[in-house]
Every structure is written in structure tokens, then in C-alpha cells.
N, C-alpha and C. Protein backbone atom coordinates (compact mmCIF):
# COMPACT_ATOMS: atom_id res chain seq x y z
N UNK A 1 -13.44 -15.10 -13.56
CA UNK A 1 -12.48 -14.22 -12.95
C UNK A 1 -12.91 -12.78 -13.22
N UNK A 2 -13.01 -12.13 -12.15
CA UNK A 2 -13.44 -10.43 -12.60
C UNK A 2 -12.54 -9.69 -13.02
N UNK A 3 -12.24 -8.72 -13.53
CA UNK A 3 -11.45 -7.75 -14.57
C UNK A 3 -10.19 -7.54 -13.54
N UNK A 4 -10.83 -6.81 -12.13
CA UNK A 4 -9.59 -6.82 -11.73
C UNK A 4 -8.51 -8.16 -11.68
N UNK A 5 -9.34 -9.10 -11.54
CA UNK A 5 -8.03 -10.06 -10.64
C UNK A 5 -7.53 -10.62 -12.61
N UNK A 6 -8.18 -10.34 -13.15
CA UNK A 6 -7.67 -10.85 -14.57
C UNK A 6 -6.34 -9.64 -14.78
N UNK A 7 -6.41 -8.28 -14.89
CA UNK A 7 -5.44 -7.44 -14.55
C UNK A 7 -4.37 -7.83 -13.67
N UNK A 8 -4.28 -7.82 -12.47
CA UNK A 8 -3.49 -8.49 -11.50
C UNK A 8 -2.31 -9.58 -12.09
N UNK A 9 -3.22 -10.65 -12.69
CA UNK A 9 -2.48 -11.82 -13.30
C UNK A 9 -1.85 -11.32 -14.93
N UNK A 10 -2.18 -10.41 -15.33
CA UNK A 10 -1.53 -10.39 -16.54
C UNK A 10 -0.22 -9.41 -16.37
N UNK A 11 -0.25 -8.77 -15.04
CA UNK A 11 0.72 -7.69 -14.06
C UNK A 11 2.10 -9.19 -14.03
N UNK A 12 0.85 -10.13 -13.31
CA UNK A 12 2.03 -11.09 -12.94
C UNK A 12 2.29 -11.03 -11.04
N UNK A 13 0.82 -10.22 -10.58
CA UNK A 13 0.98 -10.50 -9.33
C UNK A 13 0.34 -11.57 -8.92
N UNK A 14 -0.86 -12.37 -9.50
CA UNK A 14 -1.25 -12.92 -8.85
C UNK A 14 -1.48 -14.33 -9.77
N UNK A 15 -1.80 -15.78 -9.48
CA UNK A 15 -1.84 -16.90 -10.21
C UNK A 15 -3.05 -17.07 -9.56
N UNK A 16 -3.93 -17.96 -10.95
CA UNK A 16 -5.25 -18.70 -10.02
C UNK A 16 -4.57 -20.12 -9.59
N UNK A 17 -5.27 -20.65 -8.57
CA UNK A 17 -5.28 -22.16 -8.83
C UNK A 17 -6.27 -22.75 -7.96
N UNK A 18 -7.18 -23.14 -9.14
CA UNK A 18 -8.99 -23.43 -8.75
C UNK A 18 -9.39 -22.35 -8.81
N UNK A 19 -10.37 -22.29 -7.45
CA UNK A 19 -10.98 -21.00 -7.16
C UNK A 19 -10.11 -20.22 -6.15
N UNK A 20 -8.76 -20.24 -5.89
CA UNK A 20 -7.88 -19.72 -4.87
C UNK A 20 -7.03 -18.45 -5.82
N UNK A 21 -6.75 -17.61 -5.29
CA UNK A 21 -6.25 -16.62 -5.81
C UNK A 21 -4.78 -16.49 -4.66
N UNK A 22 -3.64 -17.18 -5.44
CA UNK A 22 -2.17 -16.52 -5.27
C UNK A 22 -1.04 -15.67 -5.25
N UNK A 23 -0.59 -15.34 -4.61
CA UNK A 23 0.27 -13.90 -4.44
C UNK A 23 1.16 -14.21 -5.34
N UNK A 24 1.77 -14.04 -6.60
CA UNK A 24 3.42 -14.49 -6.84
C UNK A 24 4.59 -13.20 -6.16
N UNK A 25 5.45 -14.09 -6.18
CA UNK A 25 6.51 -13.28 -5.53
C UNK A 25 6.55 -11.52 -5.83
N UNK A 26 6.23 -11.32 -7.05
CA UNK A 26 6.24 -9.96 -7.35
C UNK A 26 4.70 -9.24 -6.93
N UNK A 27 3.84 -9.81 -6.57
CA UNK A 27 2.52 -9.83 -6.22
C UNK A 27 2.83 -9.44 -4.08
N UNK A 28 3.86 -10.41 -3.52
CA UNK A 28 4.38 -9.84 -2.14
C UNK A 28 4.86 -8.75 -2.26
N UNK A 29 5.65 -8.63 -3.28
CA UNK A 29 6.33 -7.23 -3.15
C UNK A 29 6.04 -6.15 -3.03
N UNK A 30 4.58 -6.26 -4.11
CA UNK A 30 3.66 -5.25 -4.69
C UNK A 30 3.20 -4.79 -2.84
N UNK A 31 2.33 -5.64 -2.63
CA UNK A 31 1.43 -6.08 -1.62
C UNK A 31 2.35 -5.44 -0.11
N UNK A 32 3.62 -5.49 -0.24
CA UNK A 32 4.26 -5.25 1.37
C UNK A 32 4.71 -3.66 0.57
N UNK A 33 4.68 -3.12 -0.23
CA UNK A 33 5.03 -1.72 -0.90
C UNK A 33 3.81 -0.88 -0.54
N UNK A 34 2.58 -1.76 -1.16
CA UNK A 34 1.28 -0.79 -0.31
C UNK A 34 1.57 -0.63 0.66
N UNK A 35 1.53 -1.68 1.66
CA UNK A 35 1.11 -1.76 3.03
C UNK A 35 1.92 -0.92 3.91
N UNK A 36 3.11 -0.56 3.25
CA UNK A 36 4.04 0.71 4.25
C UNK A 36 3.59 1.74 3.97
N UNK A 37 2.99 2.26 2.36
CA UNK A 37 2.66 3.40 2.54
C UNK A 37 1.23 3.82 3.38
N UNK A 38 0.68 2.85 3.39
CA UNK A 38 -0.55 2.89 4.06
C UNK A 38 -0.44 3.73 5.81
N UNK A 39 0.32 2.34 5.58
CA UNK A 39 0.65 2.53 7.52
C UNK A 39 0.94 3.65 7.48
N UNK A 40 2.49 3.78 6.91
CA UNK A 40 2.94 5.62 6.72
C UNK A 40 1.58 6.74 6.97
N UNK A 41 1.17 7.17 6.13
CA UNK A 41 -0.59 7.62 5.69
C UNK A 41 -1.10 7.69 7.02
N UNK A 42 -1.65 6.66 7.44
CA UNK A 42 -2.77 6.60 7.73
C UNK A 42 -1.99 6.55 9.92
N UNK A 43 -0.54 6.76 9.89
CA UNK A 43 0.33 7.28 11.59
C UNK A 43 0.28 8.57 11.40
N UNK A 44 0.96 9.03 10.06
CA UNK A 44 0.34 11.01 10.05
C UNK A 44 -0.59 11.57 10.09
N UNK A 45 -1.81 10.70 10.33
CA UNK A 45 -3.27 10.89 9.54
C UNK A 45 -3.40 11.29 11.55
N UNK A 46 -3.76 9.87 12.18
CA UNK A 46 -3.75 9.79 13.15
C UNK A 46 -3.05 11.02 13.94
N UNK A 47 -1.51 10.88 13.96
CA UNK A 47 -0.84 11.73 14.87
C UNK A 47 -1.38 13.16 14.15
N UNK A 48 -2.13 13.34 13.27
CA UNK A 48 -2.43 15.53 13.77
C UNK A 48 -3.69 15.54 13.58
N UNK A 49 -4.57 14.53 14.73
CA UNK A 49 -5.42 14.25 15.08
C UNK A 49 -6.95 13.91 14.34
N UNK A 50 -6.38 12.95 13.20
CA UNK A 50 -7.89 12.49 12.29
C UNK A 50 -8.21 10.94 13.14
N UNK A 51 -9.65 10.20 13.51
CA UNK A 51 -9.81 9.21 14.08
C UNK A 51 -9.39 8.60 13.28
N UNK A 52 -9.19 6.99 13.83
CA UNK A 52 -8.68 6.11 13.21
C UNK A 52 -9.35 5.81 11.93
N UNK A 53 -10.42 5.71 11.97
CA UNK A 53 -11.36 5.16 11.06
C UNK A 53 -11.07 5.97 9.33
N UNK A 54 -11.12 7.40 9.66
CA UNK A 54 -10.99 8.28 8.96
C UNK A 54 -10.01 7.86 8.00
N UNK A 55 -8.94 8.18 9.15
CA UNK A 55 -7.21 7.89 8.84
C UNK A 55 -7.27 6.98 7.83
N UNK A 56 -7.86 5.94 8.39
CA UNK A 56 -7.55 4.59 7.39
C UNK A 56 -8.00 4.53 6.15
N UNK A 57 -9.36 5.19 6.22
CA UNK A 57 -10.17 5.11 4.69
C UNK A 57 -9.29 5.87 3.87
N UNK A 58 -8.43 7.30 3.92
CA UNK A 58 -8.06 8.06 3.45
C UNK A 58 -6.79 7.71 3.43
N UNK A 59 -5.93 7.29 4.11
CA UNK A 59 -4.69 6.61 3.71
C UNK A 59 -4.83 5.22 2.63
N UNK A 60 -5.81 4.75 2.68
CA UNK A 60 -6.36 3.90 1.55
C UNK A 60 -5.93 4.60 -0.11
N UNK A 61 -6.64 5.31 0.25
CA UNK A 61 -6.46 6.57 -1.27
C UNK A 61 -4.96 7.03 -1.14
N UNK A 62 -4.53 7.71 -0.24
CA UNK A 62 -3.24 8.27 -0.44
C UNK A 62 -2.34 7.54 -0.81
N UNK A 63 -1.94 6.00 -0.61
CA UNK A 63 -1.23 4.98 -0.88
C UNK A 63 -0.81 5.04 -2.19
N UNK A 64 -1.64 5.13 -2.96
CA UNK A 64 -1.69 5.09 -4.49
C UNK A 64 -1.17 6.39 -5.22
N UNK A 65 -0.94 7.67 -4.59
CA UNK A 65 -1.05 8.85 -5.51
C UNK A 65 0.49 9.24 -5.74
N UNK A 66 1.50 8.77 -4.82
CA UNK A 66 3.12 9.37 -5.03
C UNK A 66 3.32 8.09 -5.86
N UNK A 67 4.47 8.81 -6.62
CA UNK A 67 5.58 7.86 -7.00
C UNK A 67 6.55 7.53 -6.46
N UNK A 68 7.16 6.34 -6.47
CA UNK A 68 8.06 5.27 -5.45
C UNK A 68 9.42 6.75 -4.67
N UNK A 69 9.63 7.00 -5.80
CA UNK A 69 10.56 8.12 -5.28
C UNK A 69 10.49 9.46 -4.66
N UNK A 70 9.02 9.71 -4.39
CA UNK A 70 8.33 10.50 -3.67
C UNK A 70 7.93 10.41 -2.60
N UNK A 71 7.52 8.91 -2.46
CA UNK A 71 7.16 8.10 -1.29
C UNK A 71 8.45 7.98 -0.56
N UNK A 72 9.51 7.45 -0.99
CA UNK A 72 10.94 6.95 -0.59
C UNK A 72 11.01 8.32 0.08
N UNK A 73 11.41 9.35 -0.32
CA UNK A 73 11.74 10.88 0.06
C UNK A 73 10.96 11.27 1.36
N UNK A 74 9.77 11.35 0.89
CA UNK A 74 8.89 11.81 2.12
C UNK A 74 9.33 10.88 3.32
N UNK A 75 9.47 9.53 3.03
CA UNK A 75 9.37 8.31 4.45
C UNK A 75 10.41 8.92 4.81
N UNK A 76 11.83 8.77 3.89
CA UNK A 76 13.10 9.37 4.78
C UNK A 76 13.02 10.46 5.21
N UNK A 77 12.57 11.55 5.12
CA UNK A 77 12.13 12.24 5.48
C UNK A 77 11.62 12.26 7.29
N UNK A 78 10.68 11.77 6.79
CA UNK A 78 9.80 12.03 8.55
C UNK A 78 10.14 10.52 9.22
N UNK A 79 10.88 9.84 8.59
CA UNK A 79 11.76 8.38 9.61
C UNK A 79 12.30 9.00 10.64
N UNK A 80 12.71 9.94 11.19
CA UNK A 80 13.48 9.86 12.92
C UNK A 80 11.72 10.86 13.33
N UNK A 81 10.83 10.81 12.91
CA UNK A 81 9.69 11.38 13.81
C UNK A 81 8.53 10.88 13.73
N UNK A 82 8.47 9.98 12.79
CA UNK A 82 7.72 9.12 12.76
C UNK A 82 8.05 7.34 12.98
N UNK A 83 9.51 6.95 12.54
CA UNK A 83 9.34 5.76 12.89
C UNK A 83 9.52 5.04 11.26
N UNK A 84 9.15 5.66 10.95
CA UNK A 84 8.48 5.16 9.01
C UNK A 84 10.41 4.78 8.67
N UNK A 85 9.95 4.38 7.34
CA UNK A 85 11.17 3.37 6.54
C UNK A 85 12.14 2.79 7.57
């Protein structure tokens, strides 16, 4: 098992079983928490005109840098112009 996914499981997001690597429930949570900020990221990225490609690599990174309540703020925030939360 490599460091990360050994991390992961001691988080409690993820279970082995065999060679398969499992989401646990707090592991979805984790996992659908990225994935909005991403999207978020990487529709503002887009809409003031960065290509997609760009967008995405760099909303990759941005995902990670607010805290939940920063993130929460900003989404409500730009939700009636973007769509977000």
C-alpha cells in the first residue's frame, strides 16, 4: 500500500479489500466535498476566460486551499451567478 492510500485509511476514508481500494462513507463525503469545489474553481476559471484544460489543472490546486467556511461563503456568494451550492 503506498503512503498515501495508507494515510487515507488511517483518515478512515478509504478500506482495502484485496487489491481494491474502497470509499467508506466518510471517504464519499470527503470525495463529493472536493468535487464541488472543483467544479466551483474550475466554472470561474472558465467563465473569465481561462481554457478548459488550464481551468481544470488549476482548480485542481484551488480545491484544497479555503477552509469549509470560506468555501461555503464564497459558493453562497456567487450561487445566483454562477449556479454553485
Amino acid at each position: 500500500m503506498t503512503k498515501a492510500l495508507s494515510n487515507l485509511a488511517a483518515a478512515g476514508l478509504v478500506r482495502m479489500s484485496g487489491h481494491d481500494v474502497l470509499l467508506t462513507a466518510e471517504g464519499e463525503r470527503a470525495a463529493s466535498a472536493t468535487l464541488e469545489r472543483h467544479r466551483l474553481f474550475e466554472r470561474l476559471l472558465v467563465e473569465a476566460g481561462v481554457d478548459a484544460r488550464t481551468a481544470s489543472a488549476e482548480a485542481c490546486r484551488m480545491e484544497h486551499c479555503l477552509s469549509e467556511d470560506s468555501f461555503r461563503r464564497l459558493a453562497d456568494r456567487l450561487a445566483p451567478e454562477t449556479g454553485a451550492a
